[in-house]
N, C-alpha and C. Protein backbone atom coordinates (compact mmCIF):
# COMPACT_ATOMS: atom_id res chain seq x y z
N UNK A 1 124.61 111.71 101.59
CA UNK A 1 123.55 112.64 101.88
C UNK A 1 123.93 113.98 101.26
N UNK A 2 122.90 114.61 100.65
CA UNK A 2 122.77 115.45 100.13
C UNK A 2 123.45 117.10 101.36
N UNK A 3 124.47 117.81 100.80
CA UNK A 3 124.43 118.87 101.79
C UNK A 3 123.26 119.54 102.31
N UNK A 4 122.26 119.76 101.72
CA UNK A 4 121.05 120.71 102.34
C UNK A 4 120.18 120.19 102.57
N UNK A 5 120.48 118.54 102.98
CA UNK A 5 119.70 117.55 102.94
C UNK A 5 118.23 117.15 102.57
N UNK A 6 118.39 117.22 100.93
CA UNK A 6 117.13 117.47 100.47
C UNK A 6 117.19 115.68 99.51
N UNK A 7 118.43 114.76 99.87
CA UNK A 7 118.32 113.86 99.39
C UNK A 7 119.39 112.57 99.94
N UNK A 8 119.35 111.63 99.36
CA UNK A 8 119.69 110.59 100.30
C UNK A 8 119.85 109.39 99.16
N UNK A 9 121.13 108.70 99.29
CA UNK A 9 121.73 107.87 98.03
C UNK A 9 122.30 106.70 98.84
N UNK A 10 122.37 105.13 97.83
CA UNK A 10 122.75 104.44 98.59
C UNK A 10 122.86 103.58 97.26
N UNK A 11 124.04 103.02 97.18
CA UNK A 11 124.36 102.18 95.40
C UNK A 11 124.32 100.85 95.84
N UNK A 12 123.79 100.34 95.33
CA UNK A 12 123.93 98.50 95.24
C UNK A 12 124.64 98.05 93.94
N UNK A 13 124.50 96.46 94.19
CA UNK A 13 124.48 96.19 92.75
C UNK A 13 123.90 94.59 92.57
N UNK A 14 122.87 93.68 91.88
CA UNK A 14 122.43 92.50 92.01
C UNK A 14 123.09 91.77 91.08
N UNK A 15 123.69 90.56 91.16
CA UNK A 15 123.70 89.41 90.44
C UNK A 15 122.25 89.30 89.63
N UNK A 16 121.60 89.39 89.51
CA UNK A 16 120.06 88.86 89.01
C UNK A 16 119.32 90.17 88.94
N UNK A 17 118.39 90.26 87.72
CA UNK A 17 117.30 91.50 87.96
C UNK A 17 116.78 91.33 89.34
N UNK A 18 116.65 92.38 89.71
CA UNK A 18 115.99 92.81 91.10
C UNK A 18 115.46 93.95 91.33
N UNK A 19 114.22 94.02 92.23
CA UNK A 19 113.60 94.79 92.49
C UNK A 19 113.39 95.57 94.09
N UNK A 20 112.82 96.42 94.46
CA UNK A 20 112.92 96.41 96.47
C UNK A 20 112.67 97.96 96.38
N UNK A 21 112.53 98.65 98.07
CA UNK A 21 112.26 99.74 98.13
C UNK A 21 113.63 100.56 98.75
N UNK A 22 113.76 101.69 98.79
CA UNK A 22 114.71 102.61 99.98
C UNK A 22 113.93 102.88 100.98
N UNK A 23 113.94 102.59 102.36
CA UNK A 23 113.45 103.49 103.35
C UNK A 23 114.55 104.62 103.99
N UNK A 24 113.80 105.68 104.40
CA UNK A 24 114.43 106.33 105.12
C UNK A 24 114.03 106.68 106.59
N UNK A 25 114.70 106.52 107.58
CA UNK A 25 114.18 106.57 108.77
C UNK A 25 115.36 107.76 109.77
N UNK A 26 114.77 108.73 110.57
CA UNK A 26 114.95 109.11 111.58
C UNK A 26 114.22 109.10 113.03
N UNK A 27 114.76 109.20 113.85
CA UNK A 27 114.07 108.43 115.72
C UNK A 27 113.04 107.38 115.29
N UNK A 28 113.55 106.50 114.48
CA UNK A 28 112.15 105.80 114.50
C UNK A 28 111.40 105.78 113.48
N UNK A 29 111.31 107.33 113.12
CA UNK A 29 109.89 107.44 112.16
C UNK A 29 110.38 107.75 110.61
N UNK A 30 109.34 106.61 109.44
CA UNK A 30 109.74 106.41 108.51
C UNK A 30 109.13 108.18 107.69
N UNK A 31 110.75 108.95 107.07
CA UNK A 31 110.37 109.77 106.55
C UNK A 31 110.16 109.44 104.69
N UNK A 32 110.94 108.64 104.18
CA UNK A 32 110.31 108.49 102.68
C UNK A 32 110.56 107.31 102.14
N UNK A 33 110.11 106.77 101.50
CA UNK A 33 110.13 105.41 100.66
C UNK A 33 110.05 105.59 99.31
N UNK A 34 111.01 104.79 98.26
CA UNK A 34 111.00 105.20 97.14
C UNK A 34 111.42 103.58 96.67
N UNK A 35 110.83 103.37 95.33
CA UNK A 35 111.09 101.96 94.63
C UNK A 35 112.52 101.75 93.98
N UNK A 36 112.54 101.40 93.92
CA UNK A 36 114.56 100.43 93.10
C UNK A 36 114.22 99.61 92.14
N UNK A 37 115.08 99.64 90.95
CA UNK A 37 115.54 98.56 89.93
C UNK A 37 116.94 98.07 89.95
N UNK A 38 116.80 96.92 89.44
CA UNK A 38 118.85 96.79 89.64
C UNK A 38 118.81 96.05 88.65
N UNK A 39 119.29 96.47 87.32
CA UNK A 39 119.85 95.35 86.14
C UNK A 39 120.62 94.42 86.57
N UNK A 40 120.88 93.14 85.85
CA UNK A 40 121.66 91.60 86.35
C UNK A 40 123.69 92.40 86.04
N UNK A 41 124.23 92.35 87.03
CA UNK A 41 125.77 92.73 87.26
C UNK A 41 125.70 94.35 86.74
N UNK A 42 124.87 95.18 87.12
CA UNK A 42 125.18 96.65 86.79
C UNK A 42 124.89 97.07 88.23
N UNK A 43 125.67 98.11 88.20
CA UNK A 43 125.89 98.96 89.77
C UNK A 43 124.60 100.08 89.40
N UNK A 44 123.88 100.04 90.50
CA UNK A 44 122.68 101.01 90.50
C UNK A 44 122.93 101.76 92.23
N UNK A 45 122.43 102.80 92.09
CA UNK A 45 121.58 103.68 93.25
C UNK A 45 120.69 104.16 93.07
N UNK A 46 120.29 103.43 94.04
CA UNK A 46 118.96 103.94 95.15
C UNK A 46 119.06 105.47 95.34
N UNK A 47 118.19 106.65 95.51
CA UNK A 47 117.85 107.50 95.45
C UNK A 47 116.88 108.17 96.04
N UNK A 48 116.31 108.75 97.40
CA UNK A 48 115.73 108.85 98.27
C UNK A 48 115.71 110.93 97.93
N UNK A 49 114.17 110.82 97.95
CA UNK A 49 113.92 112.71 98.21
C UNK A 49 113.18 112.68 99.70
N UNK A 50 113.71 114.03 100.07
CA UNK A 50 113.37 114.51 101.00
C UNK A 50 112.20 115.49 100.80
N UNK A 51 110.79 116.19 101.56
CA UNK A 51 110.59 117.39 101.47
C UNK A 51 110.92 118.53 102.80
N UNK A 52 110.47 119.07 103.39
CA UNK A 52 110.74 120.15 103.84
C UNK A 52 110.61 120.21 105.24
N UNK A 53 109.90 119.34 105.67
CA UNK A 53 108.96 118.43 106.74
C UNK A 53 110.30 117.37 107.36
N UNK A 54 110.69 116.97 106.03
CA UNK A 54 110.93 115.60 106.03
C UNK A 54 113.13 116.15 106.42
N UNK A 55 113.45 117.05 106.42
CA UNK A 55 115.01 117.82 106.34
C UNK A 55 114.67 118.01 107.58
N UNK A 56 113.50 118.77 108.34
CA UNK A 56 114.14 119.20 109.28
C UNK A 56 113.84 118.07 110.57
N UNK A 57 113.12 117.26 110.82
CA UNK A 57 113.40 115.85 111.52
C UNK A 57 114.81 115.38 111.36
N UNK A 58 115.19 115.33 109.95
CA UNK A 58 116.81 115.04 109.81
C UNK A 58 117.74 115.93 110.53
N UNK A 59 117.92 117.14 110.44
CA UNK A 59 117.81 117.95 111.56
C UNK A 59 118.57 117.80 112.89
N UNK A 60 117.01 117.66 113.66
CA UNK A 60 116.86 117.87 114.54
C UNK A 60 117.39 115.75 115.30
N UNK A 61 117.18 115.33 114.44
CA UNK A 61 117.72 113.78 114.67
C UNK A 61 119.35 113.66 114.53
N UNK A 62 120.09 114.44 113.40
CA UNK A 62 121.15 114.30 112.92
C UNK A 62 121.67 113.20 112.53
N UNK A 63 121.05 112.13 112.06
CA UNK A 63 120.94 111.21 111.59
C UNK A 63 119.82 110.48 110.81
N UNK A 64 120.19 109.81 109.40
CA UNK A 64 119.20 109.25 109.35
C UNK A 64 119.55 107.44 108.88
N UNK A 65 118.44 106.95 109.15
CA UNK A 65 118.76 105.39 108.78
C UNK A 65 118.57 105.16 107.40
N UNK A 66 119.18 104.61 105.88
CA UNK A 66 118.90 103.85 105.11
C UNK A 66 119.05 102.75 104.98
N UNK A 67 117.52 101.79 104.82
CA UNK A 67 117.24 100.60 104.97
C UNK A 67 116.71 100.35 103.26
N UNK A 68 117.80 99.17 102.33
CA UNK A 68 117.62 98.92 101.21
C UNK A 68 117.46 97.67 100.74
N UNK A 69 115.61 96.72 101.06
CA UNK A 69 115.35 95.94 100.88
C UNK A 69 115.09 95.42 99.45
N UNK A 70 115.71 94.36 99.12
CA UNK A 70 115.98 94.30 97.39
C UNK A 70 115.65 92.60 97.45
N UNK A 71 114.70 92.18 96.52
CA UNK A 71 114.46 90.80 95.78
C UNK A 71 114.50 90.49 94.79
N UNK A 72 115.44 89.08 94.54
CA UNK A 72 115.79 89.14 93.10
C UNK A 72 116.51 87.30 93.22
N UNK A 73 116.14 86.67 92.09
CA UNK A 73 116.65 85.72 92.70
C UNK A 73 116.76 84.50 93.92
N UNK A 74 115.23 84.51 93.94
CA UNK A 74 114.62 83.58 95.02
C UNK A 74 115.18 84.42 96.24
N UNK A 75 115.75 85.66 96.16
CA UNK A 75 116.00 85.39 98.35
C UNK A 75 115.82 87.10 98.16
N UNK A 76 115.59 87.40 99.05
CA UNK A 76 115.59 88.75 99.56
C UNK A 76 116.89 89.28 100.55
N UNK A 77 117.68 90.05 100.13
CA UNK A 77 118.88 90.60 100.81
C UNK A 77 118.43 92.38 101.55
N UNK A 78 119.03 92.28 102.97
CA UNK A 78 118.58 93.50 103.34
C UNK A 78 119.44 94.54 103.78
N UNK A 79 120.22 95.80 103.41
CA UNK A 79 121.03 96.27 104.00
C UNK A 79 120.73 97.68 104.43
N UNK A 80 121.28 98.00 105.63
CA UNK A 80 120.93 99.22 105.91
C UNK A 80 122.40 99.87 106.61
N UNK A 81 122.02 101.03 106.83
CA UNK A 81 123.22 102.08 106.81
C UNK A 81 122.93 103.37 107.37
N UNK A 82 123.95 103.95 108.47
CA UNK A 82 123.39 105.13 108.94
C UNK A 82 124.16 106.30 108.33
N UNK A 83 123.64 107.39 108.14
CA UNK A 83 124.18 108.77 107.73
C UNK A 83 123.70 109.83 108.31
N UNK A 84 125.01 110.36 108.50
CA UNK A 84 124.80 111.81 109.55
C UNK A 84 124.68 112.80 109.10
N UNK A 85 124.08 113.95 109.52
CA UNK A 85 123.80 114.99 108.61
C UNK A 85 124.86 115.76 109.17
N UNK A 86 125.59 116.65 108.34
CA UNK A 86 126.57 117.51 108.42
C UNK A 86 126.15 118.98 108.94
C-alpha cells in the first residue's frame, strides 16, 4: 500500500495467459476494481487506484482487503490478502 494511500499493489504470476479483476474492499464495502493481465511464466502486478472518497474509508477502516480473482487455464484461482494502512 501506497503511503498516502492513494494506491494498492498485489503481484501474481500465471503458468498460462490469464486474465481477472483486483478488488478492493474495506468494512465490507467494495472501494475499487480494476482489470489484470498475466503473460504465460512472467511475474505481473495488479495495481489498484484509490480516489479521495475512496483513502479516507481506508482510513477510518485501517485496513483494506485485496481480493485477486484470475482465469486462465480452464480453472479460476482466487487469492486475497489484507493490508493495513500505516
Amino acid at each position: 500500500m501506497a503511503r498516502n494511500l492513494s494506491s494498492a499493489s498485489l503481484p501474481f504470476q500465471c503458468a498460462e495467459v490469464c486474465k481477472g479483476t483486483l478488488t478492493a474492499k474495506a468494512r465490507g464495502k467494495a472501494l475499487a476494481t480494476t482489470a489484470v493481465k498475466g503473460a504465460a511464466g512472467k511475474a505481473t502486478t495488479a495495481v489498484v487506484r484509490f480516489d479521495r472518497r475512496d483513502r479516507r474509508a481506508i482510513a477510518r477502516a485501517k485496513a483494506v482487503r485485496l481480493t485477486l480473482k484470475v482465469q486462465g487455464g480452464g480453472r479460476t484461482v482466487r487469492r486475497a490478502v489484507t493490508v493495513r494502512a500505516r
